[in-house]
N, C-alpha and C. Protein backbone atom coordinates (compact mmCIF):
# COMPACT_ATOMS: atom_id res chain seq x y z
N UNK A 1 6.36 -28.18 -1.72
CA UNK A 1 5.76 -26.90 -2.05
C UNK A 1 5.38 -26.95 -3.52
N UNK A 2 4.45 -26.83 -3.78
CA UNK A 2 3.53 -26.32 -5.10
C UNK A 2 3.79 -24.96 -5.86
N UNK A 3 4.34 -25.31 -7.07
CA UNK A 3 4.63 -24.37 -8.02
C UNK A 3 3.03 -23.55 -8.72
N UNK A 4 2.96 -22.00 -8.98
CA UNK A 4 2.55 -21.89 -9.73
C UNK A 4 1.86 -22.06 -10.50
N UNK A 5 3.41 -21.44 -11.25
CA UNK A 5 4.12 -21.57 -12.42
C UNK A 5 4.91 -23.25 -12.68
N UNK A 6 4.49 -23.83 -13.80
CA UNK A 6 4.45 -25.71 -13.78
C UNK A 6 6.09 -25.26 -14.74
N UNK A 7 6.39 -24.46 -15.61
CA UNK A 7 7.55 -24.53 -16.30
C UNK A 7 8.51 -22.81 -15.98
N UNK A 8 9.61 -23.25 -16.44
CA UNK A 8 10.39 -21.60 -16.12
C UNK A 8 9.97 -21.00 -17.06
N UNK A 9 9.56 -19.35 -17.09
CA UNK A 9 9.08 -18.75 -17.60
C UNK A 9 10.43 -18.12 -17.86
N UNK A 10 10.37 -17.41 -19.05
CA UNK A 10 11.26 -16.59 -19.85
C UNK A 10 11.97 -15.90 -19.02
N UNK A 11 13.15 -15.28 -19.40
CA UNK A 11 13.38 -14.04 -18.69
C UNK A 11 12.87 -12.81 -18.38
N UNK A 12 12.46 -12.54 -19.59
CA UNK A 12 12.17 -11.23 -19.79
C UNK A 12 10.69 -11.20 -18.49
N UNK A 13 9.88 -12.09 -18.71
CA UNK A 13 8.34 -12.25 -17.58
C UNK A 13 9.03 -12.27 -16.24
N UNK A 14 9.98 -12.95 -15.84
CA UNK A 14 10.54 -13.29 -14.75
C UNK A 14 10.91 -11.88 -13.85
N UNK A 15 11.65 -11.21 -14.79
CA UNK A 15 12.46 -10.19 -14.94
C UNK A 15 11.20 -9.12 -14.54
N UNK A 16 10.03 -8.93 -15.32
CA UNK A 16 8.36 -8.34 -15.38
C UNK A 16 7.65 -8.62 -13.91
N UNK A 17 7.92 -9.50 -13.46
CA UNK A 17 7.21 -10.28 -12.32
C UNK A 17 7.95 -10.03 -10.88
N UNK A 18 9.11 -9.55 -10.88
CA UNK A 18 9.86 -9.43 -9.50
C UNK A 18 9.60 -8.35 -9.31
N UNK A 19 9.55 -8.10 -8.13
CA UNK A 19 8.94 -7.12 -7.34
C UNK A 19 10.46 -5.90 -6.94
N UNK A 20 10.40 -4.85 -7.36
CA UNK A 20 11.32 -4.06 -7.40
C UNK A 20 11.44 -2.94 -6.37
N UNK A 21 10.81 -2.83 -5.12
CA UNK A 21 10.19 -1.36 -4.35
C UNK A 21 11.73 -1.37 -3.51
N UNK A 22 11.43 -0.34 -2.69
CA UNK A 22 12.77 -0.41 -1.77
C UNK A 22 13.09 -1.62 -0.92
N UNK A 23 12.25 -1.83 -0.25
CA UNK A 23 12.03 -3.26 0.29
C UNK A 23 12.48 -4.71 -0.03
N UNK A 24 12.97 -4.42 -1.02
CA UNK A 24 13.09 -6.04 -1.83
C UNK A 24 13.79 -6.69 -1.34
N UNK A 25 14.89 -6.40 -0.91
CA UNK A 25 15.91 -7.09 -0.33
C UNK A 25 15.77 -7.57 1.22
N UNK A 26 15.11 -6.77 2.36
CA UNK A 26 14.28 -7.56 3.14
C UNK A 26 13.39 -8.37 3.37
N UNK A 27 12.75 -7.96 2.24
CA UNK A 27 11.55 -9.15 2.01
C UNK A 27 11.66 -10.12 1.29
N UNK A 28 13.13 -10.06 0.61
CA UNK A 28 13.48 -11.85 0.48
C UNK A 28 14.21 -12.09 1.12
N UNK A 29 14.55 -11.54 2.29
CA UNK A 29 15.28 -12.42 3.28
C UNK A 29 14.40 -12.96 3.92
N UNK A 30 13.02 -12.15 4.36
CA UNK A 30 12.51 -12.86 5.13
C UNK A 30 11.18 -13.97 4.06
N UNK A 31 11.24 -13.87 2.92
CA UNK A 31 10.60 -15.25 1.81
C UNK A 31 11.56 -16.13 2.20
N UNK A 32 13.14 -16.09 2.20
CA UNK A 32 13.97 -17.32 2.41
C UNK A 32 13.94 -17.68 3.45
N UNK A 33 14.02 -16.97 4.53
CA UNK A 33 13.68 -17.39 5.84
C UNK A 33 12.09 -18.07 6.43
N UNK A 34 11.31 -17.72 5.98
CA UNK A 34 10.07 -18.42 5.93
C UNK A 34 10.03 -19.44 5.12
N UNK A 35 10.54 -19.79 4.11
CA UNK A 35 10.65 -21.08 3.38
C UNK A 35 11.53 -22.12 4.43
N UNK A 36 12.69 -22.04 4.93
CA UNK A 36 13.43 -22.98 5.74
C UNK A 36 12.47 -23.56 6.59
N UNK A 37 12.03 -21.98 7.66
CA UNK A 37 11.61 -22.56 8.95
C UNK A 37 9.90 -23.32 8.72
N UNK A 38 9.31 -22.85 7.88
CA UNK A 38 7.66 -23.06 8.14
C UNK A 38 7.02 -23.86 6.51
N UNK A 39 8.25 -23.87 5.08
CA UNK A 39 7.72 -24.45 4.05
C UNK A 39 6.46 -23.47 3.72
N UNK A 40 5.60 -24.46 2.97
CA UNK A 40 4.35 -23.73 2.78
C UNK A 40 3.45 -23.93 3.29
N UNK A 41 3.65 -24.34 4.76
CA UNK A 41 2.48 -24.59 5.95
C UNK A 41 1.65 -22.95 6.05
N UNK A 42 0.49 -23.26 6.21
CA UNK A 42 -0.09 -21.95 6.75
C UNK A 42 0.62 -21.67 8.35
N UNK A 43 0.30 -20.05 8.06
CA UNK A 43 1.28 -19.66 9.38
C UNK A 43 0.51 -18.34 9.87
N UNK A 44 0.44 -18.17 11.18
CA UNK A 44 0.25 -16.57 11.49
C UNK A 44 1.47 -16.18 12.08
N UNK A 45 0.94 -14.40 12.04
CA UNK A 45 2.33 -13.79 12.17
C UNK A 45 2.68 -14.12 13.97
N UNK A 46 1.92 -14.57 14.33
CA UNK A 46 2.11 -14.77 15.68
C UNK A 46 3.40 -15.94 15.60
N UNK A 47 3.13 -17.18 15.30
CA UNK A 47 3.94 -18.11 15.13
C UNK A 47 6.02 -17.63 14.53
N UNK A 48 5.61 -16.79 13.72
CA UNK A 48 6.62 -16.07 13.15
C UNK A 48 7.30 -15.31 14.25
N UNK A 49 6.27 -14.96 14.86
CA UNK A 49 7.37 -13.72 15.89
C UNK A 49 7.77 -14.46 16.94
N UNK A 50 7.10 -15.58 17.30
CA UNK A 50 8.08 -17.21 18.57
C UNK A 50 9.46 -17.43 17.93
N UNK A 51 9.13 -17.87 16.46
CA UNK A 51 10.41 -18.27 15.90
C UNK A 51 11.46 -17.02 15.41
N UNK A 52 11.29 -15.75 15.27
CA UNK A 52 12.15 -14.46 15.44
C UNK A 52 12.80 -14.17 16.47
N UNK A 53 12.48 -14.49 17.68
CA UNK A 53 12.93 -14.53 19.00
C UNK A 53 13.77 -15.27 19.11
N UNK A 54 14.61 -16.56 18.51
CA UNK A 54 15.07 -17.97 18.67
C UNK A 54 16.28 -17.74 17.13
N UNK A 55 15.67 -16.87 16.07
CA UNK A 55 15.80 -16.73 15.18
C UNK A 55 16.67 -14.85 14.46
N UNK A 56 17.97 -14.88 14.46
CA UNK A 56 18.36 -13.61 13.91
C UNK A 56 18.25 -12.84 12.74
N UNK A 57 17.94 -14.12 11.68
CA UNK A 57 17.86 -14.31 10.09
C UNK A 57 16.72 -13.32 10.30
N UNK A 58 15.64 -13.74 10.76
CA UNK A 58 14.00 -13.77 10.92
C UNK A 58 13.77 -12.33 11.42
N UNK A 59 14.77 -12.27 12.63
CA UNK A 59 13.86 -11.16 13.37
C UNK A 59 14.69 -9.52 12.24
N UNK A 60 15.75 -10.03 11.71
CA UNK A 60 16.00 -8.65 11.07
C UNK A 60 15.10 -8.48 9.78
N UNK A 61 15.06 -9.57 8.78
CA UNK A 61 14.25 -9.27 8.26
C UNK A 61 12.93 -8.37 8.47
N UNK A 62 11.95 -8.78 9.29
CA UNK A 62 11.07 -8.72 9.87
C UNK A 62 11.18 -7.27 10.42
N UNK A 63 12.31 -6.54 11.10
CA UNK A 63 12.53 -5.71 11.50
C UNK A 63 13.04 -4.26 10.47
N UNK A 64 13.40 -5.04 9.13
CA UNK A 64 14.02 -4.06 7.98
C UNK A 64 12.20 -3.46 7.47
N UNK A 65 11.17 -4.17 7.49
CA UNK A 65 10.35 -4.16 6.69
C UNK A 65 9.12 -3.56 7.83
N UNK A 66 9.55 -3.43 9.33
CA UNK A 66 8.28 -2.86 10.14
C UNK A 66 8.52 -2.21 11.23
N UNK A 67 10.18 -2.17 11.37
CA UNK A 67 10.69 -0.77 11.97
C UNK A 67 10.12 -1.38 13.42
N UNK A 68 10.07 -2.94 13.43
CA UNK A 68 10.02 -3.43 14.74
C UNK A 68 8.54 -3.59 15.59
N UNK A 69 7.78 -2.96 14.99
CA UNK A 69 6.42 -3.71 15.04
C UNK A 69 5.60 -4.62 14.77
N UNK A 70 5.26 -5.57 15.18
CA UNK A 70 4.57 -6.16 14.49
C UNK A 70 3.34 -6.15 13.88
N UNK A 71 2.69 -5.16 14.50
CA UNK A 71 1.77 -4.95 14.01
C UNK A 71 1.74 -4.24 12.44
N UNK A 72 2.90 -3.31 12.71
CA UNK A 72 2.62 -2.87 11.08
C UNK A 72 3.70 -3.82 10.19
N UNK A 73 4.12 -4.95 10.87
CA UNK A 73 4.44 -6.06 9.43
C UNK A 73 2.99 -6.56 9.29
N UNK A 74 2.44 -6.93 9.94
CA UNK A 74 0.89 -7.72 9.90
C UNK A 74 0.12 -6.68 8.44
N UNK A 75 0.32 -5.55 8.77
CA UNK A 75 -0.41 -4.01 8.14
C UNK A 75 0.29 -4.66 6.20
N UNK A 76 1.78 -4.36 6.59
CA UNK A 76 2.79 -4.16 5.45
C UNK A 76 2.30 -5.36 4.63
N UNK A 77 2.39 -6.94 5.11
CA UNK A 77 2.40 -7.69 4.52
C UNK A 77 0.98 -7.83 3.28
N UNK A 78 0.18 -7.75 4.08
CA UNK A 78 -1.70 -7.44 3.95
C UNK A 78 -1.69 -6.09 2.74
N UNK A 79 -1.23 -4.84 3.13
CA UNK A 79 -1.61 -4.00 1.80
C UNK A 79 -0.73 -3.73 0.95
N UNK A 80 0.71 -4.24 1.15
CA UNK A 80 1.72 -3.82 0.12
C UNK A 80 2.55 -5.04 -0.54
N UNK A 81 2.89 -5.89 0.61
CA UNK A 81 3.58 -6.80 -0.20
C UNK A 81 3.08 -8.39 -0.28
N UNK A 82 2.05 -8.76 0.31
CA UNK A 82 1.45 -9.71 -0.25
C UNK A 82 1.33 -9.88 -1.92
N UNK A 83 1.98 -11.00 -2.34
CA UNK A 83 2.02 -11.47 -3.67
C UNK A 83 3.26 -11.02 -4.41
N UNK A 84 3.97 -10.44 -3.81
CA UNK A 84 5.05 -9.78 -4.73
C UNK A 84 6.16 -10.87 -4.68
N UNK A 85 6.58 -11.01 -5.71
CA UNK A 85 7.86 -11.91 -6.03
C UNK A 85 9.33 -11.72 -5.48
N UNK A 86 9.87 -12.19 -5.08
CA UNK A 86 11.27 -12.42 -4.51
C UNK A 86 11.88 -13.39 -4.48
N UNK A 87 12.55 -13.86 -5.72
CA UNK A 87 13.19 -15.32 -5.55
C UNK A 87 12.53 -16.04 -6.32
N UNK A 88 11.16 -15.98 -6.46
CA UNK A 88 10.64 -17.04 -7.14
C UNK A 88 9.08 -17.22 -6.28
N UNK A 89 9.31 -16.67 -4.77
CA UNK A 89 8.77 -17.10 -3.73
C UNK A 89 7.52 -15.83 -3.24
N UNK A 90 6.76 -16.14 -3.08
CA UNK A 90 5.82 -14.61 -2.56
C UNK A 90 4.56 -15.46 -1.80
N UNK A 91 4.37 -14.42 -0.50
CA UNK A 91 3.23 -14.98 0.70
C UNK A 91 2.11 -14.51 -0.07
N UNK A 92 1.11 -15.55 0.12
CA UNK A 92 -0.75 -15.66 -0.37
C UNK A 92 -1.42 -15.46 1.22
N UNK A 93 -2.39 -14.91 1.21
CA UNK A 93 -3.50 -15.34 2.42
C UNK A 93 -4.19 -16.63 1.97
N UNK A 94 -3.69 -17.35 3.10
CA UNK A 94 -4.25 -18.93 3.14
C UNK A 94 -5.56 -19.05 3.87
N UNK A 95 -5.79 -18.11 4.93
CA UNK A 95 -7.45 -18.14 5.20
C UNK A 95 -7.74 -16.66 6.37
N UNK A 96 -8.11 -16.88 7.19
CA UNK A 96 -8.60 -15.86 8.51
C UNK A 96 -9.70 -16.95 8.88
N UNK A 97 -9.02 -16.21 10.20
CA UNK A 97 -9.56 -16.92 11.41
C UNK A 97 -10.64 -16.23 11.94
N UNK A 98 -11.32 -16.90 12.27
CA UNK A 98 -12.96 -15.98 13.11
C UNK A 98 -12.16 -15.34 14.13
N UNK A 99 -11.13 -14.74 14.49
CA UNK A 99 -10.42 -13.74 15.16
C UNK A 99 -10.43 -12.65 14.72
N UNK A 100 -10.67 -12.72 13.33
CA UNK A 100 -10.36 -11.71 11.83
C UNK A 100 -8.83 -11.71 11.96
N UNK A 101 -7.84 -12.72 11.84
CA UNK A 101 -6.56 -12.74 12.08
C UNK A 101 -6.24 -13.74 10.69
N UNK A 102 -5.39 -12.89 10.29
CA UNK A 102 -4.77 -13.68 8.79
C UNK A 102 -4.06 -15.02 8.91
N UNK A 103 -3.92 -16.19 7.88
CA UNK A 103 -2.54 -16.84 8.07
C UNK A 103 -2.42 -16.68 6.60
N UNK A 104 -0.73 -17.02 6.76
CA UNK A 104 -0.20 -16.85 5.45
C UNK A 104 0.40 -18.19 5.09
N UNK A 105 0.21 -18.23 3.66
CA UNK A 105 1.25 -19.07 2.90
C UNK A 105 2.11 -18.96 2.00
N UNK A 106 3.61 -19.45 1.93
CA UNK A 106 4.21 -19.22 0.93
C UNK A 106 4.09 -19.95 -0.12
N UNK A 107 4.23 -19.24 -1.25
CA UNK A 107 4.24 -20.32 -2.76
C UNK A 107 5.11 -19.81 -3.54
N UNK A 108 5.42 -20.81 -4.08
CA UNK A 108 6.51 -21.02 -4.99
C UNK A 108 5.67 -20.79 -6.47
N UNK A 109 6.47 -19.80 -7.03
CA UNK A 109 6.08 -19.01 -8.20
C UNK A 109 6.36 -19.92 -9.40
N UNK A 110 8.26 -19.70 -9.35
CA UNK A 110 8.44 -20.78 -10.51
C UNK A 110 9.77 -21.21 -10.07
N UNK A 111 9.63 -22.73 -10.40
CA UNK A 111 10.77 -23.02 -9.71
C UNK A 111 12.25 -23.28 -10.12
N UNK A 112 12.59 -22.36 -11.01
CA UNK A 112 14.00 -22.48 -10.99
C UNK A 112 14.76 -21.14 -10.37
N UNK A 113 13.81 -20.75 -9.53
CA UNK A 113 14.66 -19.23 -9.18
C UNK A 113 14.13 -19.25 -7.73
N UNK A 114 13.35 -20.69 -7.24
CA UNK A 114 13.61 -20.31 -5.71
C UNK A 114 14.71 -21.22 -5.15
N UNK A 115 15.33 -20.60 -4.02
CA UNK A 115 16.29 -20.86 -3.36
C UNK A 115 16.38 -22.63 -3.49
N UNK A 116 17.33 -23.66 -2.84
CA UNK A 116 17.48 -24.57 -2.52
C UNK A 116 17.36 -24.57 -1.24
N UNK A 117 16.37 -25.34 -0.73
CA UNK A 117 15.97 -25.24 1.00
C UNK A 117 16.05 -26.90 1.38
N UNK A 118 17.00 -26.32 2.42
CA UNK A 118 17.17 -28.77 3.20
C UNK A 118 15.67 -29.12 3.33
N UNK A 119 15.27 -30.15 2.93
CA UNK A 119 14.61 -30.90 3.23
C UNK A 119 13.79 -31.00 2.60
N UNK A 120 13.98 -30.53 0.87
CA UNK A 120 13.16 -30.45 -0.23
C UNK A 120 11.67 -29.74 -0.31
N UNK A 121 12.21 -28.47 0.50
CA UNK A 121 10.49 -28.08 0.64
C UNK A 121 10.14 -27.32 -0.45
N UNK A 122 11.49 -26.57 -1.45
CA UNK A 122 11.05 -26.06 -2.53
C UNK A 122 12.35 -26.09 -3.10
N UNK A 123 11.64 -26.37 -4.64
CA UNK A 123 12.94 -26.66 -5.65
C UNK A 123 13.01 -26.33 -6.92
């Protein structure tokens, strides 16, 4: 996974840059949980909701932040929390599909404040 941010940024920016709404704490469960299962592969939310099903981490997250719809995580992610920091870690739109259907990617902001994930996908 591709940083950013190439060096750790100060505190104080770091501190400036995290995303503070009520939400925060679901939506880095589910940044950490999307980093394990998918790295920074592009993903749609479709793929996400196979692996929520299989997945408890996933589906509460997912469930703290859309009250169990998916459609309005699809909504949530798209006008509110796309780009917002958690961890270090925050989802980009990686393209749309001639479906008009989003995929997402995660990126790694800066890397001394995202998680340690097996298999070196971000560090």
């Amino acid at each position: 996974m591709t940083s950013v941010c190439a060096t750790q940024p100060s505190p104080d920016l770091v501190a400036a840059l995290e995303y503070q709404g009520p939400d925060r704490e679901a939506l880095g469960v589910l940044l950490r949980a999307w980093a394990v299962r998918f790295g920074d592969k592009p993903v749609r939310l479709e793929r996400v909701r196979r692996h929520a099903a299989r997945d408890p981490e996933l589906a509460a997250a997912c469930e703290a932040l859309s009250g169990g719809s998916w459609t309005r995580l699809g909504h949530a992610i798209r006008n509110r929390l796309r780009a917002r920091v958690v961890g270090g870690l925050r989802l980009e739109r990686a393209r749309r599909t001639n479906r008009r259907r989003t995929i997402w990617r995660l990126e790694l902001v800066w890397p001394a404040e995202a998680p340690a994930i097996e298999g070196g996908i971000a560090r």
